[in-house]
C-alpha atoms as a PDB file:
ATOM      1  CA  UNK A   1      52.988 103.488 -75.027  1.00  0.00           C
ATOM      2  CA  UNK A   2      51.342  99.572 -75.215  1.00  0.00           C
ATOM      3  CA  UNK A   3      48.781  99.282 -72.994  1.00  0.00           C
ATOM      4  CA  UNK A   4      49.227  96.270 -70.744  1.00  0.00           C
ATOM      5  CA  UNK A   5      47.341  93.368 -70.042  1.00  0.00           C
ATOM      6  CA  UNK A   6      43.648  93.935 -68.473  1.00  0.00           C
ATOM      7  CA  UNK A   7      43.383  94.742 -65.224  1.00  0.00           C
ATOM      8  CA  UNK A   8      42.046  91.951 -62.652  1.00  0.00           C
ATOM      9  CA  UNK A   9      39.818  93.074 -59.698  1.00  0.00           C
ATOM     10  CA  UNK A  10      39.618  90.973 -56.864  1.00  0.00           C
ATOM     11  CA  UNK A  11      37.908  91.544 -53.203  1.00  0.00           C
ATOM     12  CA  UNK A  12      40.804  91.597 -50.534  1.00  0.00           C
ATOM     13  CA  UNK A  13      38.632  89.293 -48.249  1.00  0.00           C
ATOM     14  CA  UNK A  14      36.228  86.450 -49.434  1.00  0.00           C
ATOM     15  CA  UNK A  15      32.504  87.012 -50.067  1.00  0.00           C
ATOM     16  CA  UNK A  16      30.420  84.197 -48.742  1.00  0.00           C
ATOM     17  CA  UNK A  17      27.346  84.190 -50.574  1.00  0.00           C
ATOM     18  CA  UNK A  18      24.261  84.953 -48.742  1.00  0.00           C
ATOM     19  CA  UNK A  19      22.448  81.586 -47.554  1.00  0.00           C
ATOM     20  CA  UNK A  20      18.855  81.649 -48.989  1.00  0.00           C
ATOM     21  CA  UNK A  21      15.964  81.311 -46.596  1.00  0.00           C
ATOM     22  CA  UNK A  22      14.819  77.873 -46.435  1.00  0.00           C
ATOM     23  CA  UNK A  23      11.360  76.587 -45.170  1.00  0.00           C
ATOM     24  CA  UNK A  24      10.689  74.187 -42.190  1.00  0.00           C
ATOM     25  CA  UNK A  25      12.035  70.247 -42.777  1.00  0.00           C
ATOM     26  CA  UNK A  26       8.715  68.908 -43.799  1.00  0.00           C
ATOM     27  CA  UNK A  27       7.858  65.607 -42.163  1.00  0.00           C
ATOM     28  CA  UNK A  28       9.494  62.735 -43.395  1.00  0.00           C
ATOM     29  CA  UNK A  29       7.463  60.367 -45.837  1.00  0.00           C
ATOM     30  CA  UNK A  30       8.369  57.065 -46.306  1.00  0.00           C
ATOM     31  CA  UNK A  31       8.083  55.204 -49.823  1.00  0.00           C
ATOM     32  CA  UNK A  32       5.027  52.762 -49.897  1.00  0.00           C
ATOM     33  CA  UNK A  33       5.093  49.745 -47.905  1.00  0.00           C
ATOM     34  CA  UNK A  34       2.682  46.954 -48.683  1.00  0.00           C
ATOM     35  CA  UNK A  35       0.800  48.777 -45.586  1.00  0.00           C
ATOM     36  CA  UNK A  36       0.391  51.773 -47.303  1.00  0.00           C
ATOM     37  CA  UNK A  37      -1.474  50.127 -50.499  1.00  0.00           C
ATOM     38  CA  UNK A  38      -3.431  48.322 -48.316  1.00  0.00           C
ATOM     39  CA  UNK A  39      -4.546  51.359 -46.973  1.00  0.00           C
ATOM     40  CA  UNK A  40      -7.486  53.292 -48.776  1.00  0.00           C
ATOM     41  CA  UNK A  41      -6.542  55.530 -51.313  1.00  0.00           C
ATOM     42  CA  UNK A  42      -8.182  58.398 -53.422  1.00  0.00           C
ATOM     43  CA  UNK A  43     -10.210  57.263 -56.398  1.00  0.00           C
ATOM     44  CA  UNK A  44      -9.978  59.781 -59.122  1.00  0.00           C
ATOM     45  CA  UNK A  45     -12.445  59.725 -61.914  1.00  0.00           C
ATOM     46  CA  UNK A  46     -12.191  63.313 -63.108  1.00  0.00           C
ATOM     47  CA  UNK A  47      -9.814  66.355 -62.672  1.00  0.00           C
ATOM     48  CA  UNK A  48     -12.505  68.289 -60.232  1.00  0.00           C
ATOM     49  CA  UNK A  49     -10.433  69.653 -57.564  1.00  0.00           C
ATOM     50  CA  UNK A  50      -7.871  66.871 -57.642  1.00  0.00           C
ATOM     51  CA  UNK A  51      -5.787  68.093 -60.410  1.00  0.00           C
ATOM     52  CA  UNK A  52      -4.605  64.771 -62.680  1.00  0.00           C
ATOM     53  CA  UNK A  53      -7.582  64.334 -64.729  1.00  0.00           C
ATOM     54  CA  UNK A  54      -8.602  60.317 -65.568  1.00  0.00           C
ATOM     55  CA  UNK A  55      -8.962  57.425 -63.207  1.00  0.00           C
ATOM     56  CA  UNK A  56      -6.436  56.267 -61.008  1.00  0.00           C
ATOM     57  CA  UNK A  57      -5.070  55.937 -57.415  1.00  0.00           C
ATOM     58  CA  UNK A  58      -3.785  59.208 -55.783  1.00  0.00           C
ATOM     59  CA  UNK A  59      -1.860  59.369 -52.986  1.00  0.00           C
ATOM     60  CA  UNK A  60       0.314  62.817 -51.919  1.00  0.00           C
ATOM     61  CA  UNK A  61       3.239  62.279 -50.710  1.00  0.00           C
ATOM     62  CA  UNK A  62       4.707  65.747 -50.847  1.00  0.00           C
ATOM     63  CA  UNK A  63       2.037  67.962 -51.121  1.00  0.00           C
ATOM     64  CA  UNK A  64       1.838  71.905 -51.577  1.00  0.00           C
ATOM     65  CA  UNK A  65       0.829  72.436 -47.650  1.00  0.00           C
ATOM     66  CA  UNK A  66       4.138  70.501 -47.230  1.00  0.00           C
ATOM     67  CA  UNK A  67       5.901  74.317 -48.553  1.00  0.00           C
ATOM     68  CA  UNK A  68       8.739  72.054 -50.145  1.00  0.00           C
ATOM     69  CA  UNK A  69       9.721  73.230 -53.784  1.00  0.00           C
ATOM     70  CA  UNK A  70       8.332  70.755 -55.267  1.00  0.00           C
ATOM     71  CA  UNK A  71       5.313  67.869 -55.283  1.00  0.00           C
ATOM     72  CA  UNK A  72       5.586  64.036 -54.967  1.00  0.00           C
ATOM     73  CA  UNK A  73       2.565  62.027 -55.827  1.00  0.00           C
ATOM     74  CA  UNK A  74       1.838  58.268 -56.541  1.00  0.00           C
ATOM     75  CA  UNK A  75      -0.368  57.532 -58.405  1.00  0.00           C
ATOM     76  CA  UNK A  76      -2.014  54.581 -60.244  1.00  0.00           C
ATOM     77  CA  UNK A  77      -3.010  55.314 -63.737  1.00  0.00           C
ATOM     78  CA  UNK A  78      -5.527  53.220 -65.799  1.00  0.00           C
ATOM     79  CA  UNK A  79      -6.159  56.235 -67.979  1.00  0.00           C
ATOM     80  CA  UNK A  80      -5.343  59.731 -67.587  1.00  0.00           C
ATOM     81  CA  UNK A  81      -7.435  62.297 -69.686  1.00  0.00           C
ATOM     82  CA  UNK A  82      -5.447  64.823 -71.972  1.00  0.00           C
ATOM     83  CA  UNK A  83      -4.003  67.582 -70.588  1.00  0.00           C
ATOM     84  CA  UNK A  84      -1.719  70.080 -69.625  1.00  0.00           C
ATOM     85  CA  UNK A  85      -0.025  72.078 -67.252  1.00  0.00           C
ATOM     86  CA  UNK A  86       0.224  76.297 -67.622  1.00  0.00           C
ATOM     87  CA  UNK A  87       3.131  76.389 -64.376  1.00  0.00           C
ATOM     88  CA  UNK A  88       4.152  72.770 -63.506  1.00  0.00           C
ATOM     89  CA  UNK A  89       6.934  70.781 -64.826  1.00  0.00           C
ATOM     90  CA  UNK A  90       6.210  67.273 -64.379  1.00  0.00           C
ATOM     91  CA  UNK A  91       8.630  64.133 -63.780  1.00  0.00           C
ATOM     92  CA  UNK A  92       6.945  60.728 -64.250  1.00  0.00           C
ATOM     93  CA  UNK A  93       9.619  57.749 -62.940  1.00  0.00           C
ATOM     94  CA  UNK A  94       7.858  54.315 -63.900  1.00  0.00           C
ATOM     95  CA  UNK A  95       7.894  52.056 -60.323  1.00  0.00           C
ATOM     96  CA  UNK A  96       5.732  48.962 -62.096  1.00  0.00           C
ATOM     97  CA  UNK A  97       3.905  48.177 -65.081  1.00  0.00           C
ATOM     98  CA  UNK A  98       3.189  48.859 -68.450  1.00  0.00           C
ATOM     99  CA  UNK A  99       1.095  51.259 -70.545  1.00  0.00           C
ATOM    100  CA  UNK A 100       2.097  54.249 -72.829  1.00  0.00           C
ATOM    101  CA  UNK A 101       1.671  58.224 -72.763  1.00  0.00           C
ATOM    102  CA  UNK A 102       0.718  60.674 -75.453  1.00  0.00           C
ATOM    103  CA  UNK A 103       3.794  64.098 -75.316  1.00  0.00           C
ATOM    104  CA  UNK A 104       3.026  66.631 -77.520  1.00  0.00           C
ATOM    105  CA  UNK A 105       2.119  65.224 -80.933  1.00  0.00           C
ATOM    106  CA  UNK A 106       4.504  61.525 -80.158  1.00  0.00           C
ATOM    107  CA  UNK A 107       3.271  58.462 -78.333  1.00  0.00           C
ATOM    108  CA  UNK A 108       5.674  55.902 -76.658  1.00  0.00           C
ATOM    109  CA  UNK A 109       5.622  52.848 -74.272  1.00  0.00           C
ATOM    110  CA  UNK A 110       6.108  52.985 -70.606  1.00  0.00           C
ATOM    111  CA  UNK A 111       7.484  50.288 -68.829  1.00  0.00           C
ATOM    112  CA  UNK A 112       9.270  49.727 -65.197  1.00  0.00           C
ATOM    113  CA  UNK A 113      12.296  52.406 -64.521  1.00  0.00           C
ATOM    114  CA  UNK A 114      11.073  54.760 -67.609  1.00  0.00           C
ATOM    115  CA  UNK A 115      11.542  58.607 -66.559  1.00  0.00           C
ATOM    116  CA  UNK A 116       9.664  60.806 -68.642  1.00  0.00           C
ATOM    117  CA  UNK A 117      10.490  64.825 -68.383  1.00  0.00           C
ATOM    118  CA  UNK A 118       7.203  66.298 -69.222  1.00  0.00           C
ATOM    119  CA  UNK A 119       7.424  70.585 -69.767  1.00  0.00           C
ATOM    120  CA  UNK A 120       4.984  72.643 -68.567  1.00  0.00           C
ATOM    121  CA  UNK A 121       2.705  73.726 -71.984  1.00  0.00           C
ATOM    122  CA  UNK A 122       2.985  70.472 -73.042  1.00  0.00           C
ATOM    123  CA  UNK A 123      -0.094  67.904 -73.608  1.00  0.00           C
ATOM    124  CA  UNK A 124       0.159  64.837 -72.257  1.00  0.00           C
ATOM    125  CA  UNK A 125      -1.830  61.968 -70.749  1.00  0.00           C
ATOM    126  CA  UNK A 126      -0.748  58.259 -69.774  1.00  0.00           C
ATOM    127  CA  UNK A 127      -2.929  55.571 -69.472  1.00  0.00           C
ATOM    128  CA  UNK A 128      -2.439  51.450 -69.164  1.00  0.00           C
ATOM    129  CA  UNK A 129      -1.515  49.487 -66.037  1.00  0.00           C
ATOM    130  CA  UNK A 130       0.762  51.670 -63.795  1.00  0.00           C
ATOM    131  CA  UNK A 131       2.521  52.737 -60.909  1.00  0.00           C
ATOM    132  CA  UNK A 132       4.321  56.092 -61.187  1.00  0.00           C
ATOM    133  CA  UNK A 133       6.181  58.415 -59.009  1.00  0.00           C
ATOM    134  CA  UNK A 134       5.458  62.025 -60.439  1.00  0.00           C
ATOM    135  CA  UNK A 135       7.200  64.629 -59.458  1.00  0.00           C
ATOM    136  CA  UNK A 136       5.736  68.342 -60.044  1.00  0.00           C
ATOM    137  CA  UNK A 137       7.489  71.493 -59.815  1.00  0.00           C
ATOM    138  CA  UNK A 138       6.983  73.722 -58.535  1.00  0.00           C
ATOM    139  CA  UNK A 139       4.223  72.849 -56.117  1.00  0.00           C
ATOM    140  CA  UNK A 140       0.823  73.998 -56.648  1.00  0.00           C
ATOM    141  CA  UNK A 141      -0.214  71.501 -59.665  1.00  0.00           C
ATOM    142  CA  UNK A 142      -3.776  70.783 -58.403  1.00  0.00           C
ATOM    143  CA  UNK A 143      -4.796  74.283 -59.307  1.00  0.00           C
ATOM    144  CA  UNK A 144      -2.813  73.849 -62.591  1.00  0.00           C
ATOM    145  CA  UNK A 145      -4.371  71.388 -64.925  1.00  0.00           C
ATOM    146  CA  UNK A 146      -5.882  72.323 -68.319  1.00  0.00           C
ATOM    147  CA  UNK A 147      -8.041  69.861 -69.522  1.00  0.00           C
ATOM    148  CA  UNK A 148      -8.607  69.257 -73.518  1.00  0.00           C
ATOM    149  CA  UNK A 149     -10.934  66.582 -73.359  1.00  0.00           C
END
């Protein structure tokens, strides 16, 4: 006797997957208005307690008290100290302006409407004239930077 083709289980009624548990909507942020960069922002000349290490502009827009997945900060960067990140993926999007970043062992230019995926482990610091949208995940970055120098 041939055995016959493989038998095919399949559930009599459909499984709906289970919906995960999802947080509170956060509130709503809007992008930056020329209000909002008129408005006073963080000065950042070192990484103590603030997590980006360098100088530049700070400003949270998704932060870690938010309990969203991930982070969204803007930041202006002049020049960013080398370092890395142990947990946090990062996602740079360039908004304005020009300058370059150091990944890994590489160095390349950064210009408006550049995205740069930066994985956590890696060393990395940007520095010239820019704007940049950075996106962190998961949340919790400020406690997560590793300076090297």
């Amino acid at each position: 006797m041939q055995p016959g083709p493989p038998a095919v289980l399949k559930p009599q009624a459909r499984i709906e997957p289970a919906q995960p548990q999802r947080a509170a909507p956060c509130e709503v942020k809007p992008v930056m208005t020329e209000e909002d960069l008129a408005k006073p922002q963080i000065l950042v000349d070192s990484a103590y307690g603030m997590g980006h290490p360098g100088t530049f502009h700070f400003r949270p827009l998704i932060e870690e008290k938010d309990a969203a997945a991930a982070e969204v900060h803007h930041l202006q960067i002049t020049d960013a100290k080398l370092h890395y990140h142990e947990r946090t993926d990062e996602i740079y999007y360039v908004i304005d302006g020009q300058g370059r970043m150091r990944l890994g062992d590489k160095e390349f230019e950064l210009h408006k409407d550049v995205v740069v995926y930066v994985p956590r482990g890696v060393k990395h610091k940007a520095w010239g004239n820019l704007t940049v949208l950075v996106v962190c995940i998961p949340r919790g970055v400020l406690q997560d930077v590793h300076e090297l120098e």
